[in-house]
PDB file of N, CA and C in Angstrom:
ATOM      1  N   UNK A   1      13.818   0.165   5.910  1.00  0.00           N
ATOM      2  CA  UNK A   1      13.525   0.460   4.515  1.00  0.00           C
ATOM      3  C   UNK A   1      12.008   0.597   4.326  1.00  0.00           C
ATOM      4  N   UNK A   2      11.289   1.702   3.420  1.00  0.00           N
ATOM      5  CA  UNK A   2       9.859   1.748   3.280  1.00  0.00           C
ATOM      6  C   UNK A   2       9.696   0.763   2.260  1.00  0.00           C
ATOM      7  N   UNK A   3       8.413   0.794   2.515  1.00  0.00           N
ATOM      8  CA  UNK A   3       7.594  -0.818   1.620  1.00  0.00           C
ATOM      9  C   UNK A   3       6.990   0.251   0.330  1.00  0.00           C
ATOM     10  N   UNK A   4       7.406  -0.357  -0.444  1.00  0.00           N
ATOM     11  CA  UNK A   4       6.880   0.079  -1.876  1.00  0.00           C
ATOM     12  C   UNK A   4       5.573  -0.118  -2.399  1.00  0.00           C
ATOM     13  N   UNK A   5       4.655   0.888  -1.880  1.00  0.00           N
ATOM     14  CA  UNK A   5       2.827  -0.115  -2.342  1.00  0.00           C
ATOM     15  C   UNK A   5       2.760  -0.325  -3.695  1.00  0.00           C
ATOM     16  N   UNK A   6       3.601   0.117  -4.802  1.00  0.00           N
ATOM     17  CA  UNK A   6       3.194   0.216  -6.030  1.00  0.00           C
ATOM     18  C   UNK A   6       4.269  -1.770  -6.280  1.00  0.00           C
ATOM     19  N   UNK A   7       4.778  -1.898  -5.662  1.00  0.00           N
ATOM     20  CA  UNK A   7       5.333  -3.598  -5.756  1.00  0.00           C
ATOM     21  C   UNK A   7       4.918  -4.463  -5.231  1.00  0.00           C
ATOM     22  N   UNK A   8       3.573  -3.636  -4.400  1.00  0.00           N
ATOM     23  CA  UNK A   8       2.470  -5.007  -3.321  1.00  0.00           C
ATOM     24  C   UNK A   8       1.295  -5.519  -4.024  1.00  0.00           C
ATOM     25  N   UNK A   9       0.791  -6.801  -3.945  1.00  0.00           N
ATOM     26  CA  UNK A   9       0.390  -7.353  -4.399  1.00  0.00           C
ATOM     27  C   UNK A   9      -1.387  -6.448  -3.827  1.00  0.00           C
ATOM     28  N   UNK A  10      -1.589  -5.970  -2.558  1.00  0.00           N
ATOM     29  CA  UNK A  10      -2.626  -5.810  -2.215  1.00  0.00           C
ATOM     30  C   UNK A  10      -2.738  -4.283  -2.509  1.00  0.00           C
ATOM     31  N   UNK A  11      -1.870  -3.651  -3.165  1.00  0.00           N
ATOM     32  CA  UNK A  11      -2.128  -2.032  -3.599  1.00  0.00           C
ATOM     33  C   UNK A  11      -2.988  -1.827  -5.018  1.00  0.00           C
ATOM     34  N   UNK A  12      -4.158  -1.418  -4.913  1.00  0.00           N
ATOM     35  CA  UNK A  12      -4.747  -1.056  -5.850  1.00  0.00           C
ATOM     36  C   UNK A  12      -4.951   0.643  -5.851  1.00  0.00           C
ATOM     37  N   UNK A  13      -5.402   1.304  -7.347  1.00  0.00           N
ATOM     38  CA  UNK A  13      -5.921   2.402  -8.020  1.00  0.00           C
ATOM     39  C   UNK A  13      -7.521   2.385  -7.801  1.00  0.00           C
ATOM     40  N   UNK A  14      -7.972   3.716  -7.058  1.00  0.00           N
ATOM     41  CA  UNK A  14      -9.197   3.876  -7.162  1.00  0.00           C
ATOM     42  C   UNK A  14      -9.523   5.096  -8.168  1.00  0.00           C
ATOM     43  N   UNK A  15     -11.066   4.720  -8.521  1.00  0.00           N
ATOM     44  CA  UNK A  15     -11.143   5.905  -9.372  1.00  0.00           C
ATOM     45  C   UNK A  15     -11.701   7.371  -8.345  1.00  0.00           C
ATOM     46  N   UNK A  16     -11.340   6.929  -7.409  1.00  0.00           N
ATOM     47  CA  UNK A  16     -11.537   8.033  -6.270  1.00  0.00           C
ATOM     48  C   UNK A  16     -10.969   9.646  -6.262  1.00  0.00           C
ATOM     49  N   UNK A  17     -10.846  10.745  -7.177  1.00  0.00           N
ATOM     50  CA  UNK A  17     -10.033  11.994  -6.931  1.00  0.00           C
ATOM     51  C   UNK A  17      -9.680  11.899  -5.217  1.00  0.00           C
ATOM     52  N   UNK A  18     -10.660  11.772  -4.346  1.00  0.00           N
ATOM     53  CA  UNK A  18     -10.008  12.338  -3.114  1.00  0.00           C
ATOM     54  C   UNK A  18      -9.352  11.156  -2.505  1.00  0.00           C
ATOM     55  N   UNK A  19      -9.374  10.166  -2.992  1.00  0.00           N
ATOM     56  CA  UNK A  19      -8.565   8.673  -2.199  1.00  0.00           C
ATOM     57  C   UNK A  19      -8.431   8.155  -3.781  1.00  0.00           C
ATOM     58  N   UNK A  20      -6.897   8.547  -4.273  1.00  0.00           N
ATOM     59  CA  UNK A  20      -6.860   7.482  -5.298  1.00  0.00           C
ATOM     60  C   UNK A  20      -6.129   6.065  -5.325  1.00  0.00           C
ATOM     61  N   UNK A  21      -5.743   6.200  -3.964  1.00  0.00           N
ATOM     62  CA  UNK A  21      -4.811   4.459  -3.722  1.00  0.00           C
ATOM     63  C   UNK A  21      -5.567   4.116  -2.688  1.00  0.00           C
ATOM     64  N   UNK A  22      -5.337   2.524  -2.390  1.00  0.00           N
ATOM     65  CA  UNK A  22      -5.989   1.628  -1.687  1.00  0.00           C
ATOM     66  C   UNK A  22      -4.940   0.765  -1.417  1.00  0.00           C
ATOM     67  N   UNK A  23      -5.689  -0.122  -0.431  1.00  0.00           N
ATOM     68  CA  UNK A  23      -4.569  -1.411   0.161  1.00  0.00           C
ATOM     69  C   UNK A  23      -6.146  -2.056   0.261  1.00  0.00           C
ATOM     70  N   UNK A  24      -6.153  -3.749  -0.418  1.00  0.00           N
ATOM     71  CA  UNK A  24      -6.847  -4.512   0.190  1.00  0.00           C
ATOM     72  C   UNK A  24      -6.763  -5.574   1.131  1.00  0.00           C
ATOM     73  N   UNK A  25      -5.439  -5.443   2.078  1.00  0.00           N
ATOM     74  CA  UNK A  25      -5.141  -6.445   2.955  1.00  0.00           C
ATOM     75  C   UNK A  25      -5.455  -5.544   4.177  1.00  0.00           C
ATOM     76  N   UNK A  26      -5.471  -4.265   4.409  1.00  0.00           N
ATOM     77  CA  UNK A  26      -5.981  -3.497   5.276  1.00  0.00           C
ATOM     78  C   UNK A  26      -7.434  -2.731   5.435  1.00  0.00           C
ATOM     79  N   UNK A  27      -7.867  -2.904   3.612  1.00  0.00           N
ATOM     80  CA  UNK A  27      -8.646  -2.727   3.849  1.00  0.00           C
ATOM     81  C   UNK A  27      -9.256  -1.120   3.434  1.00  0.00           C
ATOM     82  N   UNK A  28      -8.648  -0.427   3.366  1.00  0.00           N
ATOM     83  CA  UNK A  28      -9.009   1.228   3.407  1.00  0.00           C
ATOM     84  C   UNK A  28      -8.408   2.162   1.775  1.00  0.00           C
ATOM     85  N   UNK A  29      -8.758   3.030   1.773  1.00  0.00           N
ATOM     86  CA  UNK A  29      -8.574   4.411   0.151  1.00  0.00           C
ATOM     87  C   UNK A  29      -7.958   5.341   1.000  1.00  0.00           C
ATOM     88  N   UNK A  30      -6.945   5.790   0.301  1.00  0.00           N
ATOM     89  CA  UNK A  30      -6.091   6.987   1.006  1.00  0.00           C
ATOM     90  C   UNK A  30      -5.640   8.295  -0.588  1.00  0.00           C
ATOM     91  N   UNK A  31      -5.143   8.930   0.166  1.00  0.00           N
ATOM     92  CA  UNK A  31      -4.807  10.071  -0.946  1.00  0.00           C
ATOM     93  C   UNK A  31      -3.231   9.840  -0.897  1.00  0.00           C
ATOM     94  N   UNK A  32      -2.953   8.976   0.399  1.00  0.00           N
ATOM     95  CA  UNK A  32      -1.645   8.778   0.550  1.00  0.00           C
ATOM     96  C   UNK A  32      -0.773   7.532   0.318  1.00  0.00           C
ATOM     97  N   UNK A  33       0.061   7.039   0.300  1.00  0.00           N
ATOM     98  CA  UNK A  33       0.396   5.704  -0.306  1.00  0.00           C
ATOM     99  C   UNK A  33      -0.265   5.260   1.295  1.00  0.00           C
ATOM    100  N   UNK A  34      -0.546   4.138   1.017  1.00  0.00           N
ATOM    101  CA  UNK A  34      -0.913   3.224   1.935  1.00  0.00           C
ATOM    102  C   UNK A  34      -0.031   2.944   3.159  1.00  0.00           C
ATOM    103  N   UNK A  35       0.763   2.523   2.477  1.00  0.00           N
ATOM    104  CA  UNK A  35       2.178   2.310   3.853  1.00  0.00           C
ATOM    105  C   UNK A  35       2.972   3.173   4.626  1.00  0.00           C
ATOM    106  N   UNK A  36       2.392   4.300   4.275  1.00  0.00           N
ATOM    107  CA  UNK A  36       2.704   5.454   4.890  1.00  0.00           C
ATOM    108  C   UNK A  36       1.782   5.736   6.037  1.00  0.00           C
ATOM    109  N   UNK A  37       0.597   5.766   5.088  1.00  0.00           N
ATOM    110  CA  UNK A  37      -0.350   5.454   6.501  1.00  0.00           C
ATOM    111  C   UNK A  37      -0.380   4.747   7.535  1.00  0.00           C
ATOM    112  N   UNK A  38       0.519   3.452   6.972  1.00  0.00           N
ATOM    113  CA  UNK A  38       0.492   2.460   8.063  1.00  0.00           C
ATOM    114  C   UNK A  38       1.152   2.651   9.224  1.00  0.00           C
ATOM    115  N   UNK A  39       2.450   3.666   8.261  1.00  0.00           N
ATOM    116  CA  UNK A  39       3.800   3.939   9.749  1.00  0.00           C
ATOM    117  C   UNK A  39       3.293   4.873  10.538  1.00  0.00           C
ATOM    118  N   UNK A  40       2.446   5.828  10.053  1.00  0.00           N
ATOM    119  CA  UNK A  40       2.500   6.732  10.810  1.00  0.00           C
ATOM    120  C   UNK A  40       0.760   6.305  11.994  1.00  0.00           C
ATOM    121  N   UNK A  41       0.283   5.585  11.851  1.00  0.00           N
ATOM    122  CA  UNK A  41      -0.980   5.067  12.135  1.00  0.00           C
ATOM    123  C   UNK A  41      -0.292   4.095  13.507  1.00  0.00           C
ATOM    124  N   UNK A  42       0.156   3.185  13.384  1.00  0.00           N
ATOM    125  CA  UNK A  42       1.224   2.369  13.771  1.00  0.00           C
ATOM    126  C   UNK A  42       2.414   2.100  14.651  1.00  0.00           C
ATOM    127  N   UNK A  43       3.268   2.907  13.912  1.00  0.00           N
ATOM    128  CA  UNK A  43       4.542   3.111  14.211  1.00  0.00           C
ATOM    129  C   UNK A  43       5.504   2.509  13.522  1.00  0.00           C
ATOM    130  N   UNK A  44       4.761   1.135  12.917  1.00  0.00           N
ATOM    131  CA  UNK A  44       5.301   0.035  12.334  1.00  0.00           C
ATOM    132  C   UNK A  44       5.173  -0.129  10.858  1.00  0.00           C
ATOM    133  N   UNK A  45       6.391  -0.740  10.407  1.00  0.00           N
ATOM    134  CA  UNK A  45       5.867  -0.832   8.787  1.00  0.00           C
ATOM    135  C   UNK A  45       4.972  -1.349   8.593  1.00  0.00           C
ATOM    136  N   UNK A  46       4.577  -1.676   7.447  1.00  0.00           N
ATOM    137  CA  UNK A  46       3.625  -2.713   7.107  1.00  0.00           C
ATOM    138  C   UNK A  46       4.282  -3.786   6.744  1.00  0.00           C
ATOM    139  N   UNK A  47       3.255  -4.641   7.503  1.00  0.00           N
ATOM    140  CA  UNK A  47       3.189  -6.317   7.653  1.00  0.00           C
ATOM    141  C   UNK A  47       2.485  -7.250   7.150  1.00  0.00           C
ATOM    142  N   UNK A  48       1.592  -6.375   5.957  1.00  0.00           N
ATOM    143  CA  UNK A  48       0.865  -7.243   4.785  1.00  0.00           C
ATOM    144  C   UNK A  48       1.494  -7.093   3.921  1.00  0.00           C
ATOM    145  N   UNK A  49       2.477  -6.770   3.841  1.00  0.00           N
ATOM    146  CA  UNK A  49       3.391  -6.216   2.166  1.00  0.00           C
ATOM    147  C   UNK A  49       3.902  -7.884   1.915  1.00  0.00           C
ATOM    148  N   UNK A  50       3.360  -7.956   0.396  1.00  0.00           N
ATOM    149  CA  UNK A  50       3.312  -9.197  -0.010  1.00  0.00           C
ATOM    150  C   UNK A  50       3.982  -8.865  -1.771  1.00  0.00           C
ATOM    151  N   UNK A  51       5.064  -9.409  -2.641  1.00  0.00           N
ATOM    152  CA  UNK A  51       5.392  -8.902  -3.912  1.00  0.00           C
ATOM    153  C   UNK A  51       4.395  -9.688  -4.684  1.00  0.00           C
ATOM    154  N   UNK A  52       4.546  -8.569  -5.415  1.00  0.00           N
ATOM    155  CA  UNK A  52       3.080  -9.038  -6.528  1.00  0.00           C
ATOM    156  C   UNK A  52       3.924 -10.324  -7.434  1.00  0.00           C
ATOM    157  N   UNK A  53       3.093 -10.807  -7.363  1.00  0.00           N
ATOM    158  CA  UNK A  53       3.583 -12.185  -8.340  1.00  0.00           C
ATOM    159  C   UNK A  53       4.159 -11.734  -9.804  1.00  0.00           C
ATOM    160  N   UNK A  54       5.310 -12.257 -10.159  1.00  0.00           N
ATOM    161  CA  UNK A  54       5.955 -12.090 -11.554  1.00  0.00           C
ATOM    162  C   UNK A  54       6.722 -10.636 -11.297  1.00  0.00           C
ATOM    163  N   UNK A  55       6.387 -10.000 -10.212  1.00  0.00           N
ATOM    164  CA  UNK A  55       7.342  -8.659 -10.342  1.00  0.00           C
ATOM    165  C   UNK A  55       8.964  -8.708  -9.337  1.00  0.00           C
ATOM    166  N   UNK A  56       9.864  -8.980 -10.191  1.00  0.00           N
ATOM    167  CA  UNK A  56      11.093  -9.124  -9.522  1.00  0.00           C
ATOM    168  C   UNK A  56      11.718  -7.823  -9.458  1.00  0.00           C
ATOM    169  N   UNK A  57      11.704  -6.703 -10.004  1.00  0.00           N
ATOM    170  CA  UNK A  57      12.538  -5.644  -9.242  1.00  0.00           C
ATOM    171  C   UNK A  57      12.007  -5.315  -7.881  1.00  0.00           C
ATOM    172  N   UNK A  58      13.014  -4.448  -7.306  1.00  0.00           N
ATOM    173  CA  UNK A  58      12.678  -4.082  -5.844  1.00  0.00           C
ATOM    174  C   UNK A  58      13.443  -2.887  -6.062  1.00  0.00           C
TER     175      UNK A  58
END
């Protein structure tokens, strides 16, 4: 199953046009969701995916 960056606690909005998402458990600005980057960077999902506190859907 893919990891949802918009339900991770470490996915932030940059005001970046050419990188407007981020991950701060990895560290980096992408144009792409983060965890996408990760699989394809990887091979592997991501393994900082942490639920943001108070958010119970999935």
């Amino acid at each position: 199953m893919a990891v949802n960056c918009f339900q991770c606690q470490y996915f932030f909005i940059t005001w970046e046009q050419r990188n407007p998402r981020g991950c701060k458990a990895y560290g980096f600005k992408t144009r792409e969701m983060p965890s996408v980057v990760v699989k394809r960077s990887s091979g592997m999902d991501c393994l900082q995916f942490e639920q943001k506190k108070g958010d119970t859907k999935q």
